[in-house]
Protein backbone atom coordinates (compact mmCIF):
# COMPACT_ATOMS: atom_id res chain seq x y z
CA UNK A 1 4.22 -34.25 31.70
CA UNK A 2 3.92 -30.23 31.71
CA UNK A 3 5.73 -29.62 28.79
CA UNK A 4 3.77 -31.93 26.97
CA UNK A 5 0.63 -30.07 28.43
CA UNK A 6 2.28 -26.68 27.24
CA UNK A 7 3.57 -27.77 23.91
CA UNK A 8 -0.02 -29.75 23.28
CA UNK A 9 -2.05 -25.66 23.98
CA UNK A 10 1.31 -23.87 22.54
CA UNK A 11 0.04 -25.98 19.27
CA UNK A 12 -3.25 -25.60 19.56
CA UNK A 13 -2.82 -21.80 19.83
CA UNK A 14 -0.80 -21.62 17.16
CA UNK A 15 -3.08 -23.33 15.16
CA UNK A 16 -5.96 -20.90 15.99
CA UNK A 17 -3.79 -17.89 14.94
CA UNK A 18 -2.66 -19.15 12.03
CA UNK A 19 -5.98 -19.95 11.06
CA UNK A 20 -7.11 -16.34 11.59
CA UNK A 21 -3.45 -15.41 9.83
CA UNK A 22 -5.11 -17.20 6.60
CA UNK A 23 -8.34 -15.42 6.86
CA UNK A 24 -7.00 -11.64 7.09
CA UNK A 25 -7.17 -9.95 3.91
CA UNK A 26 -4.65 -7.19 3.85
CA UNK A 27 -1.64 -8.74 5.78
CA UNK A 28 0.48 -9.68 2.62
CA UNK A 29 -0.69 -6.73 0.80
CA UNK A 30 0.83 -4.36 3.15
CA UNK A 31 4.12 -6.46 3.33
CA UNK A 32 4.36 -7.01 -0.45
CA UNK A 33 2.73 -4.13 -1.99
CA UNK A 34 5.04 -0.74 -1.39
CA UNK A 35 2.22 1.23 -2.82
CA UNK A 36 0.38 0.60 0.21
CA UNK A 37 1.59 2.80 2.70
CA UNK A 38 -0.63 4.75 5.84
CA UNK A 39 -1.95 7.83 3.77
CA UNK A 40 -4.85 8.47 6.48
CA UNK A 41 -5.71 7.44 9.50
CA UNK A 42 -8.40 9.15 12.68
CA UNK A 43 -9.86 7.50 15.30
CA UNK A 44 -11.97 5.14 13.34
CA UNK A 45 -10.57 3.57 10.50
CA UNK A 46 -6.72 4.15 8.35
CA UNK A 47 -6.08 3.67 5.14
CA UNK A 48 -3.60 2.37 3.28
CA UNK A 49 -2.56 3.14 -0.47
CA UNK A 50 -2.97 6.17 -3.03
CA UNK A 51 -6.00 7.84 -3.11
CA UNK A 52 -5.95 7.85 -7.20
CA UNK A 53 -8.66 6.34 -9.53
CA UNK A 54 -7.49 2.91 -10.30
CA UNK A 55 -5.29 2.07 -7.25
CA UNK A 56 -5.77 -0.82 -4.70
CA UNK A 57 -7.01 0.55 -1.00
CA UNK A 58 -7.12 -0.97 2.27
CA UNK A 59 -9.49 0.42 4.48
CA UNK A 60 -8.94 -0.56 8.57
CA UNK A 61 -12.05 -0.16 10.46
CA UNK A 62 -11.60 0.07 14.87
CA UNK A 63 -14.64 2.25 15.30
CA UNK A 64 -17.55 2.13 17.93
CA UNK A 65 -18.52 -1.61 16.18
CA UNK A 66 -15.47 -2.73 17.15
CA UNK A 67 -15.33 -2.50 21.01
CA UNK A 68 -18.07 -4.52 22.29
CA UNK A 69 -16.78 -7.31 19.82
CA UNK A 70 -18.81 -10.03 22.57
CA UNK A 71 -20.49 -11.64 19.76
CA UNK A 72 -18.60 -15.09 18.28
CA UNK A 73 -20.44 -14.50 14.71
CA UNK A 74 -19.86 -10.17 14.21
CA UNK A 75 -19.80 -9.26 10.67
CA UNK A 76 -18.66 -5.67 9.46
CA UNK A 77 -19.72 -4.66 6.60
CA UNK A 78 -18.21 -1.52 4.32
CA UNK A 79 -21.27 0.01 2.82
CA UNK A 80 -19.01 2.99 -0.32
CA UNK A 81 -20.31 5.29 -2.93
CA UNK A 82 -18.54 8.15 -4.90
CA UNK A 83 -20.32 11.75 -4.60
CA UNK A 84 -22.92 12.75 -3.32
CA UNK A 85 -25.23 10.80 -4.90
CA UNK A 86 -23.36 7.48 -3.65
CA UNK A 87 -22.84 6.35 -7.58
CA UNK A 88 -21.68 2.79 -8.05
CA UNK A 89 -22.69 1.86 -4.45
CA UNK A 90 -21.35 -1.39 -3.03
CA UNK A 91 -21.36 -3.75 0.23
CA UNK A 92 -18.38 -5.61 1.16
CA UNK A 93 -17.92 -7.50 4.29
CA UNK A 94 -14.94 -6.82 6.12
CA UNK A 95 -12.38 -9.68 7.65
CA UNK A 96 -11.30 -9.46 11.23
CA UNK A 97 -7.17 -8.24 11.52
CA UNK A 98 -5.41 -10.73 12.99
CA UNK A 99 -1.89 -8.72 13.15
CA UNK A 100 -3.20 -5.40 13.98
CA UNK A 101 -2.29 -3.89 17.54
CA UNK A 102 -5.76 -3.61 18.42
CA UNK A 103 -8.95 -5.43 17.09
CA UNK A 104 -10.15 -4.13 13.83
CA UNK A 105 -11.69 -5.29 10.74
CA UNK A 106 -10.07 -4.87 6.98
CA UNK A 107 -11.47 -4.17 3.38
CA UNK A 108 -9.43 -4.62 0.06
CA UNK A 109 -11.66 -2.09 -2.49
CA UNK A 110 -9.90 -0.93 -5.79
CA UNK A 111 -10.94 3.09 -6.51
CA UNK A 112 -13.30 3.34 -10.02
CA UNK A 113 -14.51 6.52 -9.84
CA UNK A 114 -13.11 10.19 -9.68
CA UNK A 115 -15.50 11.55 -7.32
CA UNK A 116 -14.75 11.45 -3.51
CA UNK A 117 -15.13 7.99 -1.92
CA UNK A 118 -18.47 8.06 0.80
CA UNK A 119 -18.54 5.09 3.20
CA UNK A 120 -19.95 4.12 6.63
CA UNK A 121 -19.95 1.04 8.49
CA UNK A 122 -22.14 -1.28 9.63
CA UNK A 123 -22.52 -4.78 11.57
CA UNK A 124 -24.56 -7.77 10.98
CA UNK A 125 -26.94 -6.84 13.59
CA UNK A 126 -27.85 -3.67 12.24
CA UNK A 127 -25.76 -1.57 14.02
CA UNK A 128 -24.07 1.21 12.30
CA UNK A 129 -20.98 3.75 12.34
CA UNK A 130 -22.48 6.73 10.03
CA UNK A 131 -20.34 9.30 11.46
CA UNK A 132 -22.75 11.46 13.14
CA UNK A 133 -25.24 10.65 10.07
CA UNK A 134 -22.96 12.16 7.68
CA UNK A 135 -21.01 9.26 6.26
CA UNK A 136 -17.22 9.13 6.45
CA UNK A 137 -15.67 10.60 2.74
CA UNK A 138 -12.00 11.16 1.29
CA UNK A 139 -10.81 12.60 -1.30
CA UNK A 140 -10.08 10.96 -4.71
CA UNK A 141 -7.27 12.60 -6.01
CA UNK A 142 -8.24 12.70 -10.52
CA UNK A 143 -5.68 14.96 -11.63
CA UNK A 144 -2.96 12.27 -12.37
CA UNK A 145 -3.08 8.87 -11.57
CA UNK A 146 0.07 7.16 -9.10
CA UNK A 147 0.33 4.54 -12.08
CA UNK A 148 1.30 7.52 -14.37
CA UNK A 149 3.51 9.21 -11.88
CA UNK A 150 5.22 5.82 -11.66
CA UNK A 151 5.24 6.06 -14.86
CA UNK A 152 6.93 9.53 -15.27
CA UNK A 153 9.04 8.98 -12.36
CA UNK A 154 10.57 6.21 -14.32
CA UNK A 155 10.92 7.89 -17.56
CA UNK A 156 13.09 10.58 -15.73
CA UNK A 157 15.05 8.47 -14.50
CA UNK A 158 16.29 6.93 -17.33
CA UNK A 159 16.51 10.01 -19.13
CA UNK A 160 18.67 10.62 -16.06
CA UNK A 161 20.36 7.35 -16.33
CA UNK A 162 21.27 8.22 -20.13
CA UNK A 163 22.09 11.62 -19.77
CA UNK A 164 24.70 10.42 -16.80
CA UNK A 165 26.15 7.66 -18.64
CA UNK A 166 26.68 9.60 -22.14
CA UNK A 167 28.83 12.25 -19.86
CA UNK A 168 30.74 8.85 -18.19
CA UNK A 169 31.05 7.78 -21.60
CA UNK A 170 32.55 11.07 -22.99
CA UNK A 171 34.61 11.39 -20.12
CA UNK A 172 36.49 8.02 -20.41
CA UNK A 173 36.69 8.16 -24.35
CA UNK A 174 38.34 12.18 -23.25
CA UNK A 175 40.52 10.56 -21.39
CA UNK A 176 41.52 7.70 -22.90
CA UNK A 177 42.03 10.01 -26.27
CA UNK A 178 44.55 12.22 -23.77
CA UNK A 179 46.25 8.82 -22.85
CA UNK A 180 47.16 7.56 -25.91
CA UNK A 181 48.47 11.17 -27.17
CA UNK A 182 51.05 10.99 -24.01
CA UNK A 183 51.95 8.04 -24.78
CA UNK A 184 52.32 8.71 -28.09
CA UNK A 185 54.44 11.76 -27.52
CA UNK A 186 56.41 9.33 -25.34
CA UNK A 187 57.29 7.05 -28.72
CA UNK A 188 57.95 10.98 -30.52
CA UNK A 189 60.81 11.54 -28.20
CA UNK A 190 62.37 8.24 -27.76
CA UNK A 191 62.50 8.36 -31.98
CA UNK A 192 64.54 11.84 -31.74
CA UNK A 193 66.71 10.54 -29.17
């Protein structure tokens, strides 16, 4: 009768965390995506990808909002801008982390603009993480984009690839070319014999 009782809450368990599983955004990006690697992290939030115009971020939030998490319905919200002037501001809530070590929210935001990324935090009862009233910023980096370098790296590469395989190439034909002359001078001497 108790391992019915376990396996009955073992499944019900399971179903809760699978349900929260479903619901958090980044988890198969960071296990699929190699681009999106730790590139910052403090205190308050990490991120995760290049910091180039036209790459894919993830932004973990475990700030102040985060620890008195007593209310069922919390909401975080990701209120970004670029420069000073917070161009092409936006508002995206945040999902709760389900696999994270410690309870923390995630945002998915793809980088549009050259100018260094401003953001704060902020929860749905008006609470808000504005780093000592300065906002939170990093840098975007605009002199090449990772796509490109991807891009280059690859090129290399191959040039690599070609340039190693033309010397293979040469050295077999070489060497094949210095085999057949042996052998040849092999059939010389067995004729003057």
């Amino acid at each position: 009768m108790l391992s019915y009782i376990l396996e009955y809450i073992y499944q019900v368990l399971g179903g809760i965390f699978m349900e929260n599983e479903k619901t958090c955004s980044c988890k198969i990006a960071l296990e699929t995506e190699e681009s999106l690697k730790l590139s910052f992290k403090n205190e308050v939030y990490s991120i995760f990808g290049n910091l180039n115009k036209g790459e894919k971020i993830i932004i973990k939030y475990f700030g102040n909002l985060c620890i008195n998490d007593e209310i069922e319905d919390r909401k975080i919200l990701l209120n970004y801008g670029y420069g000073n002037l917070w161009s092409d501001k936006n508002v995206i809530e945040m999902t709760s982390c389900c696999h994270s070590e410690k309870k923390c929210y995630c945002a998915e935001l793809n980088l549009t603009n050259n100018d260094n990324l401003f953001f704060c935090f902020m929860d749905n009862n008006n609470n808000w993480d504005l780093n000592n009233n300065s906002s939170y910023m990093i840098n975007i980096d605009d002199s090449i984009t990772t796509m490109a370098k991807k891009i280059t790296a690859v090129t290399i590469a191959d040039e690599e690839y070609i340039s190693f395989t033309t010397k293979l190439f040469k050295a077999l034909t070489d060497n094949l070319l210095n085999l057949f002359a042996k052998i040849g001078s092999l059939f010389d001497k067995k004729v003057e014999i």
